[in-house]
N, C-alpha and C. Protein backbone atom coordinates (compact mmCIF):
# COMPACT_ATOMS: atom_id res chain seq x y z
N UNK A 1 -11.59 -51.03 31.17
CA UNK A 1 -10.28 -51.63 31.00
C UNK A 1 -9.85 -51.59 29.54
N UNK A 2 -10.45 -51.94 28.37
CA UNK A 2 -10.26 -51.95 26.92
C UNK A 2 -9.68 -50.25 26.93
N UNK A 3 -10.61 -48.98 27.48
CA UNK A 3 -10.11 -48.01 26.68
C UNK A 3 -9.12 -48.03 27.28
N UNK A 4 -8.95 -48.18 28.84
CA UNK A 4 -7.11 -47.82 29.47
C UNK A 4 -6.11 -49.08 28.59
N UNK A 5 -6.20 -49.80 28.13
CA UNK A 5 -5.41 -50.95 27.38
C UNK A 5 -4.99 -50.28 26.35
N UNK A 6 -6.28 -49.54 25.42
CA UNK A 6 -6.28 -48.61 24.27
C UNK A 6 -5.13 -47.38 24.40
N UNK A 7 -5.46 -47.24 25.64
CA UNK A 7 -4.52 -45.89 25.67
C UNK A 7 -3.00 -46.20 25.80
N UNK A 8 -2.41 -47.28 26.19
CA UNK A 8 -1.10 -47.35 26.21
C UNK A 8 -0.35 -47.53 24.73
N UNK A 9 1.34 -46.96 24.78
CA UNK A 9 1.92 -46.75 23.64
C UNK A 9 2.05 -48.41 23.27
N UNK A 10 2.39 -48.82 22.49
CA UNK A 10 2.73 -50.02 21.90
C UNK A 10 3.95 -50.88 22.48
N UNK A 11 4.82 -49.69 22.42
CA UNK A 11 5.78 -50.36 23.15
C UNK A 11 5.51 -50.66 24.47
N UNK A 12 4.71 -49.57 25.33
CA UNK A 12 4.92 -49.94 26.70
C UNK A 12 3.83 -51.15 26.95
N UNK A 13 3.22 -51.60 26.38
CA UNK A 13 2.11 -52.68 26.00
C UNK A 13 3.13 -53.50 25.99
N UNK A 14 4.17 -53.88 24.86
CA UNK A 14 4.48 -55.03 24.53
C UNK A 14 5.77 -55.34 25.74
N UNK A 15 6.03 -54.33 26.54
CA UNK A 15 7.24 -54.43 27.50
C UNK A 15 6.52 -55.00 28.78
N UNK A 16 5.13 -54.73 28.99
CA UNK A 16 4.10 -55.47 30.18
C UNK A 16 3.42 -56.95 29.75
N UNK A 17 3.53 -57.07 28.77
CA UNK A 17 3.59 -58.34 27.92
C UNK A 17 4.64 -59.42 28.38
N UNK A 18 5.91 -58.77 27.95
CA UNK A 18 7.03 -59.63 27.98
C UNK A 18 6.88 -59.60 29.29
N UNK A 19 7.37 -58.69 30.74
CA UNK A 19 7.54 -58.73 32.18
C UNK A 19 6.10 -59.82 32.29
N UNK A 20 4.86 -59.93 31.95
CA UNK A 20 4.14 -60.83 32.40
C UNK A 20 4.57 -62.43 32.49
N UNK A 21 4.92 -62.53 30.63
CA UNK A 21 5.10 -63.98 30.42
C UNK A 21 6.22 -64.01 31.24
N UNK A 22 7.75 -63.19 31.48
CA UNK A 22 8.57 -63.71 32.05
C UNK A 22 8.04 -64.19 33.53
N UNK A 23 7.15 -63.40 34.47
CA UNK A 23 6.82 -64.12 35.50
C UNK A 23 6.07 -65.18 35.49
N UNK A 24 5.57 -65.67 34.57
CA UNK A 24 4.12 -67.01 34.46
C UNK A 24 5.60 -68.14 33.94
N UNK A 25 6.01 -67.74 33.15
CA UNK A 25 7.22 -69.32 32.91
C UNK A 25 8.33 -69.47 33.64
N UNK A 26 8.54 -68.40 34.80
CA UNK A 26 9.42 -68.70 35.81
C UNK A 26 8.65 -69.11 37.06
N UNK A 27 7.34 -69.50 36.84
CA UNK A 27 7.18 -70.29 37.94
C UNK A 27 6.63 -71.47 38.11
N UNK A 28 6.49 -71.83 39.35
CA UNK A 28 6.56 -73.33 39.34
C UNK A 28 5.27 -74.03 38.81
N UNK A 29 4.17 -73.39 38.93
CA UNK A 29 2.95 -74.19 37.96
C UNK A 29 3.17 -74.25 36.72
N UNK A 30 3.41 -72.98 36.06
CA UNK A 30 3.64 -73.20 34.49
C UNK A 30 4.64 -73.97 34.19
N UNK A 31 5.95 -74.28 35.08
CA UNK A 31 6.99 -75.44 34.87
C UNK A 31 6.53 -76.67 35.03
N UNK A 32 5.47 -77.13 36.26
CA UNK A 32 5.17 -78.36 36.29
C UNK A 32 3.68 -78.43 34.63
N UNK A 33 3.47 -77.73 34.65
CA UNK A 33 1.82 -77.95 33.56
C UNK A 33 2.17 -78.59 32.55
N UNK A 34 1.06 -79.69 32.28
CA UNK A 34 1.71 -80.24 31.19
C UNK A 34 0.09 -79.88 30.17
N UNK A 35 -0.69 -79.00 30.40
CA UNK A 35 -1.43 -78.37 29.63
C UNK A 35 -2.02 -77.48 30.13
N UNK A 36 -1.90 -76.42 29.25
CA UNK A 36 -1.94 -74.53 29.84
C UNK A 36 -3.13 -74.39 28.63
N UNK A 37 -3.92 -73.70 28.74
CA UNK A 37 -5.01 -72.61 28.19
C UNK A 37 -4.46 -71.66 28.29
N UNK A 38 -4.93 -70.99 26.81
CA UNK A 38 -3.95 -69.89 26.20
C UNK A 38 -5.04 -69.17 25.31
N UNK A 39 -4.64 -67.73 24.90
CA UNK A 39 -5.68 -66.86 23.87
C UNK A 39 -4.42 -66.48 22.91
N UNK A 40 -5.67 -66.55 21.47
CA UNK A 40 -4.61 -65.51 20.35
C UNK A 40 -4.82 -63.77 20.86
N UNK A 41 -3.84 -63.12 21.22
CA UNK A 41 -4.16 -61.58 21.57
C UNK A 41 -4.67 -61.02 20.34
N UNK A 42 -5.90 -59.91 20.69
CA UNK A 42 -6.16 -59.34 19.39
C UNK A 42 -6.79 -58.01 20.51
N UNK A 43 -6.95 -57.05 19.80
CA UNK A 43 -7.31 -55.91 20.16
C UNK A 43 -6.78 -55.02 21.68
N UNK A 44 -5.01 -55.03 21.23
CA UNK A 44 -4.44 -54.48 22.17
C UNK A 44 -4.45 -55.48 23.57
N UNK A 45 -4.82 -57.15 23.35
CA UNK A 45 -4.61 -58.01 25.24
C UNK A 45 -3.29 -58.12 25.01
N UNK A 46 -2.90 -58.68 26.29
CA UNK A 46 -1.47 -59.06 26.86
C UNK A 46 -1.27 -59.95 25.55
N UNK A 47 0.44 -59.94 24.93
CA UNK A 47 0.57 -60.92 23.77
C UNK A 47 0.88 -61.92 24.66
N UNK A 48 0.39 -63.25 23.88
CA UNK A 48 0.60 -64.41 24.57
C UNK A 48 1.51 -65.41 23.67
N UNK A 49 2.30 -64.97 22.69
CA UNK A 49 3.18 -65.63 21.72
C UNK A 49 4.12 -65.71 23.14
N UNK A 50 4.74 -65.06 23.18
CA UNK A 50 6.25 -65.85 24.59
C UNK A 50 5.46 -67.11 24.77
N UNK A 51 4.66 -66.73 25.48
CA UNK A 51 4.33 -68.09 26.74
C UNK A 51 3.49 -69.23 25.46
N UNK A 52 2.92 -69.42 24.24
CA UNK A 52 2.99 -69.85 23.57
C UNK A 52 4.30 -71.05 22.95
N UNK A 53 5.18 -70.09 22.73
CA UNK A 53 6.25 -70.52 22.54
C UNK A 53 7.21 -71.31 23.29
N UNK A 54 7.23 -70.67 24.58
CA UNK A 54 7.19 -71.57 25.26
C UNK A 54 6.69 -73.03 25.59
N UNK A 55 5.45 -73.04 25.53
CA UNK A 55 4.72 -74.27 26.09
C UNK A 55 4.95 -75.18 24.79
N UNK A 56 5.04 -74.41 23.39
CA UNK A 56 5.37 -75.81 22.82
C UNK A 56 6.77 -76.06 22.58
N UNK A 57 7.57 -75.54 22.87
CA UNK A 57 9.44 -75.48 23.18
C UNK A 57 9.55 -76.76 24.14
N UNK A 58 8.54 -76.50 25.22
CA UNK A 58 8.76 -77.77 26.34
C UNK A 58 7.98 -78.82 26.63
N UNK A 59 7.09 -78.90 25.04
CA UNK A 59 5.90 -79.82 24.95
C UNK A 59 4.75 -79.97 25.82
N UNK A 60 4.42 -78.64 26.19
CA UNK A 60 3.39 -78.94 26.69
C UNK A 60 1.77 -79.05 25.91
N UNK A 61 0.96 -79.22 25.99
CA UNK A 61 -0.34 -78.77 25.57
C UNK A 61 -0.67 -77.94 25.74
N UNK A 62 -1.44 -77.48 24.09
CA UNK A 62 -2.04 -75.83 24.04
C UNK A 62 -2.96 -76.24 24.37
N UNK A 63 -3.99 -75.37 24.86
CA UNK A 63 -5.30 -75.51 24.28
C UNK A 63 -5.53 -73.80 23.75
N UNK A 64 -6.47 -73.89 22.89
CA UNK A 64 -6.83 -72.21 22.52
C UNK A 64 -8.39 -72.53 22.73
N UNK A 65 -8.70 -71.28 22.59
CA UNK A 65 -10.08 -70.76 22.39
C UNK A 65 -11.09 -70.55 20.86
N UNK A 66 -11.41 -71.44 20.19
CA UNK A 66 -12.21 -71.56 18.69
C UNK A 66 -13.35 -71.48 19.17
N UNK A 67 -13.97 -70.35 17.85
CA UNK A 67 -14.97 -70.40 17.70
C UNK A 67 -15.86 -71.44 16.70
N UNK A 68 -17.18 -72.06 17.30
CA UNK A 68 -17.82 -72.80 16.10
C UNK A 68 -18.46 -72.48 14.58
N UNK A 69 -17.83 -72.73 14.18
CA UNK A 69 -18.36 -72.49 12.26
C UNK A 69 -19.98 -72.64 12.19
N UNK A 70 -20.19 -73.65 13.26
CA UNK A 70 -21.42 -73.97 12.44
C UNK A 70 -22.90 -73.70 13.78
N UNK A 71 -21.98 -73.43 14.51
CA UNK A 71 -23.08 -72.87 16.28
C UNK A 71 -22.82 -71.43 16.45
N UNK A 72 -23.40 -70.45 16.05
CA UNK A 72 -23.40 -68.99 16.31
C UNK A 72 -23.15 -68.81 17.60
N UNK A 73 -22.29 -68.50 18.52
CA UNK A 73 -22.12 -67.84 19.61
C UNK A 73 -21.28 -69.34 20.96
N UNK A 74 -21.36 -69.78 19.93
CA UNK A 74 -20.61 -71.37 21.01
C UNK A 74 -19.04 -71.72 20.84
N UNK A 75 -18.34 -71.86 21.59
CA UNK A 75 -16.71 -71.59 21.78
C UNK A 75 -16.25 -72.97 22.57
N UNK A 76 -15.05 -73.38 22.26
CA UNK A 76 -14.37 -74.68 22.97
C UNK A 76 -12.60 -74.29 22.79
N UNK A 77 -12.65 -75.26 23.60
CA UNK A 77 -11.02 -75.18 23.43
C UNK A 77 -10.75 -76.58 22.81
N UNK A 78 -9.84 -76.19 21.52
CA UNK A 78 -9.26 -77.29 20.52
C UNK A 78 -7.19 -77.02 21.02
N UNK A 79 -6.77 -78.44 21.09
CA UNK A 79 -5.72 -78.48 20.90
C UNK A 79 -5.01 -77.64 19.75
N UNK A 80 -3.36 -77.43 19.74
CA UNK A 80 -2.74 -76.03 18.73
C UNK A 80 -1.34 -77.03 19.16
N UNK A 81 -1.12 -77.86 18.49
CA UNK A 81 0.50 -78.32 18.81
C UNK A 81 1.49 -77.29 17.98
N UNK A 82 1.31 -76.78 17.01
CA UNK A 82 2.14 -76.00 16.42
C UNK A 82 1.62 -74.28 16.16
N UNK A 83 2.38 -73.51 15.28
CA UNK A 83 1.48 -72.30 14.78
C UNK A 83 0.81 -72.75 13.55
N UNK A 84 1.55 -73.36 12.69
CA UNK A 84 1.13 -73.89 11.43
C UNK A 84 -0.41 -74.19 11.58
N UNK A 85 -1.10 -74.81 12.46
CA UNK A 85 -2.41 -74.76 12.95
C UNK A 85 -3.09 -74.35 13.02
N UNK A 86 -2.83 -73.14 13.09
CA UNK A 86 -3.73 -72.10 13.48
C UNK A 86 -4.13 -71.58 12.18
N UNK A 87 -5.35 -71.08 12.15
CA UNK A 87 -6.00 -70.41 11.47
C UNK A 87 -7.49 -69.23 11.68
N UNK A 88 -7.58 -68.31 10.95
CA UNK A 88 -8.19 -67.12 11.12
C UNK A 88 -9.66 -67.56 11.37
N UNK A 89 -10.30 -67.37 12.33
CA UNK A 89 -12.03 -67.52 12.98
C UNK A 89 -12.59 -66.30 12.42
N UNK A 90 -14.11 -66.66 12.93
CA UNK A 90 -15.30 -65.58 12.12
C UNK A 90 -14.80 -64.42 12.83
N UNK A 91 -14.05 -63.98 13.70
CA UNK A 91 -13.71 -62.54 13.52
C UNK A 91 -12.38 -62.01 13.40
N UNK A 92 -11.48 -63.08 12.58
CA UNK A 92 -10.41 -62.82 12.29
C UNK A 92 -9.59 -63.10 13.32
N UNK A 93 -9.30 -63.51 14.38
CA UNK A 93 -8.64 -63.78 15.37
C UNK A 93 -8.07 -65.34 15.38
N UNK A 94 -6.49 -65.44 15.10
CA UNK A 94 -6.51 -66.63 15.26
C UNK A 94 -6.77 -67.80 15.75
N UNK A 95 -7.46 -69.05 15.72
CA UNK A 95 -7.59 -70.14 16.62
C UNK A 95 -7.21 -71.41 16.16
């Protein structure tokens, strides 16, 4: 799956992107949720800024995916009320 992800143009990536988020915030779970789990995209995944933007447009709760500073290989999900929040993890990927 990574190399077929790899292989698409950028644009047509970011146009299956947008058609995704538009179907996840036109429907009725993501309208009722009042906290969604979410990833920073990095290495060509679906961008998840729309639906990001979204969820905090209509106050919902982020949660993201952080990695631990101080536990090699151990991951949680920390609240993200804003972008301002966010900041770069041990492999550069925002959390």
């Amino acid at each position: 799956m990574r190399m077929r992800r790899k292989s698409l143009a950028p644009e047509e990536r970011q146009s299956l992107s947008r058609g995704a988020a538009e179907v996840l915030v036109s429907s009725v779970p993501w309208r009722q949720a009042g906290i969604v789990a979410l990833y920073m995209a990095a290495r060509g995944e679906v961008d998840t800024s729309a639906l990001l933007a979204d969820a905090w447009q209509h106050g919902k709760t982020v949660l993201l995916p952080a990695c631990s500073r101080t536990e090699a290989g151990k991951m949680c999900f920390m609240s993200c009320a804003a972008p301002d929040e966010l900041c770069a993890g041990p492999f550069g990927i925002l959390q």
